[in-house]
N, C-alpha and C. Protein backbone atom coordinates (compact mmCIF):
# COMPACT_ATOMS: atom_id res chain seq x y z
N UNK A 1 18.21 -34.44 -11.51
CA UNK A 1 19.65 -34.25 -11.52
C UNK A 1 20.02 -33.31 -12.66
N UNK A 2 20.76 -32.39 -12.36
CA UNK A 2 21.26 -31.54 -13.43
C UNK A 2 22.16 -31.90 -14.44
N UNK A 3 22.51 -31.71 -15.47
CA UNK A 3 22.75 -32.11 -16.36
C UNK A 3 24.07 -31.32 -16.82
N UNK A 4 26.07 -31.84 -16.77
CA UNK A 4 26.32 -31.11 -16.95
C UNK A 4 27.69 -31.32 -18.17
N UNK A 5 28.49 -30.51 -18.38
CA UNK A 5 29.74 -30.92 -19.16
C UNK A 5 30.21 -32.22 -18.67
N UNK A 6 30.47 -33.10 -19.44
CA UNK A 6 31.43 -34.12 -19.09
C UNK A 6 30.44 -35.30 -18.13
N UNK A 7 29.42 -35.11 -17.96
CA UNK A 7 28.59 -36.07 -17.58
C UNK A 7 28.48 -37.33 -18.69
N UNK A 8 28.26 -38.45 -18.06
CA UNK A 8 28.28 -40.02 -18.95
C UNK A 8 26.88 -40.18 -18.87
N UNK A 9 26.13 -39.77 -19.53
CA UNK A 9 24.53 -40.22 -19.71
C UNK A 9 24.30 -41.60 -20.49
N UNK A 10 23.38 -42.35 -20.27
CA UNK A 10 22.83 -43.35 -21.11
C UNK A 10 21.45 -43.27 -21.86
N UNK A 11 21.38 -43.41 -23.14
CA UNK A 11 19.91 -43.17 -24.09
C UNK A 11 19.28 -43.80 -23.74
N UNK A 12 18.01 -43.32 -23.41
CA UNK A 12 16.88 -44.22 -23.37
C UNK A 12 15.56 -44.28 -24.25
N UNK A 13 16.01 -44.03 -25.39
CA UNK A 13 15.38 -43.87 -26.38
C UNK A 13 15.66 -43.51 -27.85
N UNK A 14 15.12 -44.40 -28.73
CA UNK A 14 15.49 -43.90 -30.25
C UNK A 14 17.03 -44.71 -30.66
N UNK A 15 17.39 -44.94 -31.94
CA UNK A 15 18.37 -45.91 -32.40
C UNK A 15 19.49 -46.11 -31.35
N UNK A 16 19.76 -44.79 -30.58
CA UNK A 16 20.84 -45.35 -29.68
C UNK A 16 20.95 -45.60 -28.37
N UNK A 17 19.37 -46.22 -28.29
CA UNK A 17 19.22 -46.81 -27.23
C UNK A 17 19.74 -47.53 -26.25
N UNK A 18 20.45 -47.61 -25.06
CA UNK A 18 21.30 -48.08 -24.17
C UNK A 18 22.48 -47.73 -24.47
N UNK A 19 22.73 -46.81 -25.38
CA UNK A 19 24.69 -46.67 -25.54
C UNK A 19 24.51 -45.27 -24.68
N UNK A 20 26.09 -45.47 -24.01
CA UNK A 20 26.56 -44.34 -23.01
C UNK A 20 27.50 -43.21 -23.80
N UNK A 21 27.16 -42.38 -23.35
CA UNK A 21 27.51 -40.90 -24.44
C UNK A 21 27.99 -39.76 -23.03
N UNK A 22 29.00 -38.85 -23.30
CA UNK A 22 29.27 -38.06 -22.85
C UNK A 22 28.29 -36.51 -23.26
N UNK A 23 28.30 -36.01 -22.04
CA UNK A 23 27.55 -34.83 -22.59
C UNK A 23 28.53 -33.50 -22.95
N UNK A 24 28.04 -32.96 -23.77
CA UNK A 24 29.22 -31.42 -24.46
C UNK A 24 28.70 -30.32 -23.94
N UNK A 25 27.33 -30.28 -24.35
CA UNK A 25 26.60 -29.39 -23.90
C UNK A 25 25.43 -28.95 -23.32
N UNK A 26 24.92 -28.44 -22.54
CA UNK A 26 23.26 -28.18 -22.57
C UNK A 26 22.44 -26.71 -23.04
N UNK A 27 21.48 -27.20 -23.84
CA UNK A 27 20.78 -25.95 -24.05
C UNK A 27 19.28 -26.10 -23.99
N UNK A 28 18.76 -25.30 -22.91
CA UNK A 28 17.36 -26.24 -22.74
C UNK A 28 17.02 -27.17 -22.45
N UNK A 29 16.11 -27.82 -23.31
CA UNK A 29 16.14 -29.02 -23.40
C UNK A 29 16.54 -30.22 -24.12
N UNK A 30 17.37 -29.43 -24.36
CA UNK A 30 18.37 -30.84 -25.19
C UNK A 30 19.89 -30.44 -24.64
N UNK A 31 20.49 -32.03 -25.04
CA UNK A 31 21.81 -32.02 -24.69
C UNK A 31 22.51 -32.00 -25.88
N UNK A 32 24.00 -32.17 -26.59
CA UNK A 32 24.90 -31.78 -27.23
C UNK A 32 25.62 -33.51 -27.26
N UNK A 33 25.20 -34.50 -27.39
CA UNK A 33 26.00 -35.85 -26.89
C UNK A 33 26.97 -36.20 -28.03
N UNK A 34 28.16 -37.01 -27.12
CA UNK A 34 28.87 -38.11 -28.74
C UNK A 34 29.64 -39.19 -27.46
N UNK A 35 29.97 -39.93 -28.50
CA UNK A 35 30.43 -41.14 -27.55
C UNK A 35 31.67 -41.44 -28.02
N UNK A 36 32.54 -40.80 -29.62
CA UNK A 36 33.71 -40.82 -29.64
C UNK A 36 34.02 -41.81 -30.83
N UNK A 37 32.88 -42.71 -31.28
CA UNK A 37 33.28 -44.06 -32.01
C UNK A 37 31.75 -42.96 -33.39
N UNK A 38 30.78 -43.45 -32.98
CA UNK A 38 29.39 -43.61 -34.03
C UNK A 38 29.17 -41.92 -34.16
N UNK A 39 29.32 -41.44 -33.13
CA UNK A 39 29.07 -39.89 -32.61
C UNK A 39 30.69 -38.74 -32.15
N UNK A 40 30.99 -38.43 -33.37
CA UNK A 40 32.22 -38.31 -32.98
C UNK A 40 32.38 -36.71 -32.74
N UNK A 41 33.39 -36.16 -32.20
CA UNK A 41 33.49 -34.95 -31.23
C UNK A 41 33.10 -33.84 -32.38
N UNK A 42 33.34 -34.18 -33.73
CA UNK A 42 33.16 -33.60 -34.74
C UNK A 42 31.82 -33.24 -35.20
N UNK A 43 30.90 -34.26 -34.81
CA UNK A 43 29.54 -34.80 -35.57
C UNK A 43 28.51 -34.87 -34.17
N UNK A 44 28.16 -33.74 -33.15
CA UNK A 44 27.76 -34.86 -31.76
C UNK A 44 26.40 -34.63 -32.29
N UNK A 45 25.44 -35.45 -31.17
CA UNK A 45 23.94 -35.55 -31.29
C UNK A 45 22.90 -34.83 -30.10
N UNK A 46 22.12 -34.12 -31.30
CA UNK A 46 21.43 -33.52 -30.47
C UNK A 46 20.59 -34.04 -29.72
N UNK A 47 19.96 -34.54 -28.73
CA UNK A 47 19.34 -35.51 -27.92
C UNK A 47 18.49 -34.54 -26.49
N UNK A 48 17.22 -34.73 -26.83
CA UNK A 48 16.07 -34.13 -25.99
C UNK A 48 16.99 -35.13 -24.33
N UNK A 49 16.37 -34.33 -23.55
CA UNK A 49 17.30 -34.34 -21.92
C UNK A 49 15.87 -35.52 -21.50
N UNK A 50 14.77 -35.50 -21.50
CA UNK A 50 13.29 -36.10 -21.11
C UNK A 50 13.98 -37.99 -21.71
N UNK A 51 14.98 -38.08 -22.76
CA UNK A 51 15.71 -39.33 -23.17
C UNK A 51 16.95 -39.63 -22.91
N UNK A 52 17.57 -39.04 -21.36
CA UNK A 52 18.89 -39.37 -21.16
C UNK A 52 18.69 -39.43 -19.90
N UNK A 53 19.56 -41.12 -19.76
CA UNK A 53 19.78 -41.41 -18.15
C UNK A 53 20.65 -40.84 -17.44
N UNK A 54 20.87 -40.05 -16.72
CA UNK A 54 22.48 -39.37 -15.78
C UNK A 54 22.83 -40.65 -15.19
N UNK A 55 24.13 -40.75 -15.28
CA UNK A 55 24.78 -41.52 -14.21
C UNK A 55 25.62 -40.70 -13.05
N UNK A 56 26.37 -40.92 -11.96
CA UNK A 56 27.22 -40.02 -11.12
C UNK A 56 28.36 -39.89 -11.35
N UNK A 57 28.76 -40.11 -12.76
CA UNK A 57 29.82 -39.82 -12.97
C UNK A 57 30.23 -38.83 -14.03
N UNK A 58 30.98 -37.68 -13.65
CA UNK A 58 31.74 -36.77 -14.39
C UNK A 58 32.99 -36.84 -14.94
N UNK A 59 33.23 -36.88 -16.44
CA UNK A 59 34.61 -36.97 -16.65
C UNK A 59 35.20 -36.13 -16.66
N UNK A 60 36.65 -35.81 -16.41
CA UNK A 60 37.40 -34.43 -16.59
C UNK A 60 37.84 -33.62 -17.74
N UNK A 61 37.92 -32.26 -18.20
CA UNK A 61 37.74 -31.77 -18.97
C UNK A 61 39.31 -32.09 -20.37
N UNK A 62 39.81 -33.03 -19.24
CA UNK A 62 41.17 -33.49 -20.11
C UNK A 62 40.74 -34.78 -20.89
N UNK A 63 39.42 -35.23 -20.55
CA UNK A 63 39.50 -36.78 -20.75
C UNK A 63 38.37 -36.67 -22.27
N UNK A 64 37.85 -35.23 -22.25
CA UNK A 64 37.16 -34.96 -23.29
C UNK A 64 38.07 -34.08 -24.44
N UNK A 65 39.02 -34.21 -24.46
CA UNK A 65 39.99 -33.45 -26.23
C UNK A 65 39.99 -34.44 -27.24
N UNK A 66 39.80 -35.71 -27.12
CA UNK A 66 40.10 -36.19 -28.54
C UNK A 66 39.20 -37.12 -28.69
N UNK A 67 38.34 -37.78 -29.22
CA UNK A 67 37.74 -39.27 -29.35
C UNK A 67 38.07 -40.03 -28.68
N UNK A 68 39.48 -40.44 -29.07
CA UNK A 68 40.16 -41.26 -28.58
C UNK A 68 39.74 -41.61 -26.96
N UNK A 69 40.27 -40.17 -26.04
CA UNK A 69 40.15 -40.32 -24.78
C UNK A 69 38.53 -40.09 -24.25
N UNK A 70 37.82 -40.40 -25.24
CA UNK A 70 35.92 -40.03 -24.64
C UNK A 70 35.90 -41.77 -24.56
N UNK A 71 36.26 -42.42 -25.64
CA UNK A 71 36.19 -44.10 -26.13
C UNK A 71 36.82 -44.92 -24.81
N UNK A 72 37.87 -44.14 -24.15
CA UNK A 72 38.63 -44.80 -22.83
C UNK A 72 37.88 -44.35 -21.87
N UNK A 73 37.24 -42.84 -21.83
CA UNK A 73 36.44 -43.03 -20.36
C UNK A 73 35.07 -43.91 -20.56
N UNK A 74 34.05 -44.25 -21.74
CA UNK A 74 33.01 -45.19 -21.51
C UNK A 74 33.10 -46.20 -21.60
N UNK A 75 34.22 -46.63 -21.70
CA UNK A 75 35.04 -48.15 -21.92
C UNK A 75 34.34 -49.15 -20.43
N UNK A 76 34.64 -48.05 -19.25
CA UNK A 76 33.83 -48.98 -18.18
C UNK A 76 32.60 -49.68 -18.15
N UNK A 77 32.08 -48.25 -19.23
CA UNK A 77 30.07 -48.74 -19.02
C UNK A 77 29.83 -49.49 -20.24
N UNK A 78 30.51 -49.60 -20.90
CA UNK A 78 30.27 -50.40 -22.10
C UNK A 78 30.15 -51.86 -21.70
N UNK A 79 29.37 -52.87 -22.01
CA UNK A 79 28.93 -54.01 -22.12
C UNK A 79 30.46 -55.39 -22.64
């Protein structure tokens, strides 16, 4: 599965293991992630793609401007 803006991936590997993260960017093989709270739009994480689960869901490019609204779209997948 390709890997793209605004995709909700889940870690599968390394300290932030099982937390769901939006993706910013791709380059190669790594992605650009933050999740809005630990990883913030300011600060994101660089994260090899071979350690991220895709899910089928894309958020919209409105739902990614502030923290705030990244924290309300993974609110579903959150535990």
């Amino acid at each position: 599965m390709e890997f793209v803006r605004g995709m909700i991936v889940r870690a599968t590997a390394g300290r932030d293991q099982g937390g769901f993260f939006t993706v910013l960017s791709v380059e190669g093989d790594y992605a650009m992630i933050c999740n809005g709270k630990r990883r913030p739009l300011e600060q994101p994480k660089k994260k090899k793609l071979k350690h991220l689960a895709p899910t089928h869901t894309v958020v919209s490019e409105q739902s990614m401007e502030t923290n705030r609204e990244i924290r309300r779209a993974l609110a579903a997948f959150q535990k």
